[in-house]
C-alpha atoms as a PDB file:
ATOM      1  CA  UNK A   1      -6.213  12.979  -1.078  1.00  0.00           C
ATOM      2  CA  UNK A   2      -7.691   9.908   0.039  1.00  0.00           C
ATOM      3  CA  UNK A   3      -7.243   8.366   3.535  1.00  0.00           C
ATOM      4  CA  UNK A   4      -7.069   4.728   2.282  1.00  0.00           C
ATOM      5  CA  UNK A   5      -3.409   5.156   2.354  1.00  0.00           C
ATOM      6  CA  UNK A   6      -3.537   5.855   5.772  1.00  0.00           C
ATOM      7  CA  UNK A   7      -6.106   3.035   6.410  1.00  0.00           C
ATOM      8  CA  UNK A   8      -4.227   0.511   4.774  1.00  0.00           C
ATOM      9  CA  UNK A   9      -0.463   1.661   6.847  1.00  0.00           C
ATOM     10  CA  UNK A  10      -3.009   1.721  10.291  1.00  0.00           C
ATOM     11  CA  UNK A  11      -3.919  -2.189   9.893  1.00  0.00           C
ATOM     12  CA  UNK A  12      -0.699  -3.269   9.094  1.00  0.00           C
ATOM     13  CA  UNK A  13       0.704  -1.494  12.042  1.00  0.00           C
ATOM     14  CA  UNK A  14      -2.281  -2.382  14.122  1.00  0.00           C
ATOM     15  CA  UNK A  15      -1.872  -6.661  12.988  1.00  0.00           C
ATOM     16  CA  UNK A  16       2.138  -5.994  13.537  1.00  0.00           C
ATOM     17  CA  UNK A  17       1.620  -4.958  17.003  1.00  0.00           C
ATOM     18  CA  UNK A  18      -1.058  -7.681  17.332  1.00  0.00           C
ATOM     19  CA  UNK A  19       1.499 -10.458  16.297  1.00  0.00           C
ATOM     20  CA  UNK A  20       4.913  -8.636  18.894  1.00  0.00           C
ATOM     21  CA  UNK A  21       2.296  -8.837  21.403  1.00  0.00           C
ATOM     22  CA  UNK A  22       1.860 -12.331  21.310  1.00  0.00           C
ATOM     23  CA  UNK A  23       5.270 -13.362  20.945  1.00  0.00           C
ATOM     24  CA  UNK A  24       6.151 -11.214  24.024  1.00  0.00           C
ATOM     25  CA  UNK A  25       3.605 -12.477  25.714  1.00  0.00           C
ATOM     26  CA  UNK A  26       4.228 -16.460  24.588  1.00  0.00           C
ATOM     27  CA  UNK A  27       8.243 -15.439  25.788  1.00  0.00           C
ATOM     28  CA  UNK A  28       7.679 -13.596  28.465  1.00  0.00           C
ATOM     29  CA  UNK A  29       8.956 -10.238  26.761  1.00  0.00           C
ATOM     30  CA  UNK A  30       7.607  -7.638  28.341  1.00  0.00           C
ATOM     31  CA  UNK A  31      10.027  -5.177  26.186  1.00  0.00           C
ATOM     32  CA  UNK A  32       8.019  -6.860  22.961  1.00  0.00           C
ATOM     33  CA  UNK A  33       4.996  -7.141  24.220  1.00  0.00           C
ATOM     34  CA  UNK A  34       5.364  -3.261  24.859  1.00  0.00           C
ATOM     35  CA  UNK A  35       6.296  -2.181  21.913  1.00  0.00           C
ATOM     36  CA  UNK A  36       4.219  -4.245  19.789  1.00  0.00           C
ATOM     37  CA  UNK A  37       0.780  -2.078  22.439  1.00  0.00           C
ATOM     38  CA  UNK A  38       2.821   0.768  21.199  1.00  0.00           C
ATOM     39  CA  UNK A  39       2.628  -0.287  16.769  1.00  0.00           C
ATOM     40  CA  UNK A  40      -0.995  -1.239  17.461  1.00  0.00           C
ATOM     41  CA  UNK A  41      -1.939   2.402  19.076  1.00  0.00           C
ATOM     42  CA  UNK A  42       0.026   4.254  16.555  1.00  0.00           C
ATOM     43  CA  UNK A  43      -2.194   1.571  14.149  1.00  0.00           C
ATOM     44  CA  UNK A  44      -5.333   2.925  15.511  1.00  0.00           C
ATOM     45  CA  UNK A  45      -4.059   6.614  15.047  1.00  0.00           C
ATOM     46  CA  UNK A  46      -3.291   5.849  11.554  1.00  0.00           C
ATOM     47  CA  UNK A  47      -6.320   4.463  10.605  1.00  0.00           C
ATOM     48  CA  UNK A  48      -8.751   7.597  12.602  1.00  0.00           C
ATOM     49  CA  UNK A  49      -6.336   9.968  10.333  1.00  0.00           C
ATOM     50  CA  UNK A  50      -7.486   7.995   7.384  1.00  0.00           C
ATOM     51  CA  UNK A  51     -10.946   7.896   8.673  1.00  0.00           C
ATOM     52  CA  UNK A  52     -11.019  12.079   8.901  1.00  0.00           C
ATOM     53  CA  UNK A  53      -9.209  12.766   5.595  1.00  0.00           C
ATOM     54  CA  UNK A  54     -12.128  10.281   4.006  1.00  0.00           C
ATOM     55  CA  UNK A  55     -14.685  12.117   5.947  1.00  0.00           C
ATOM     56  CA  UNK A  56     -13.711  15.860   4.792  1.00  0.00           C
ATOM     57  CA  UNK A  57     -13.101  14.620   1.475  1.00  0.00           C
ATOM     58  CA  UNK A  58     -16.572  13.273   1.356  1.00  0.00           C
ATOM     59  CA  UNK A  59     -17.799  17.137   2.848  1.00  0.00           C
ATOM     60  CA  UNK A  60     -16.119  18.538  -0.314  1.00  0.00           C
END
């Protein structure tokens, strides 16, 4: 199984979080601007779990 998958799911997360950041910030959210740190570190998660499933496929 190939970690693109998870690559692909960790970017959008990570450019989600990006973008609720902003807007929190631009609004003065802190609740959004929270949650949208929170999307972009579960973004960065995804995309390391992609990054190990593509690097023990490779070791196959």
């Amino acid at each position: 199984m190939s970690g693109t998958k998870d690559k692909i799911k960790g970017a959008v997360n990570d450019a989600t979080g990006n973008v609720k950041q902003g807007v929190g910030k631009a609004t003065g959210n802190a609740e959004l601007q929270a949650k949208g740190k929170a999307q972009e570190v579960k973004g960065d998660v995804q995309k390391a779990k992609g990054n190990v499933k593509d690097a023990v496929s490779k070791d196959r």
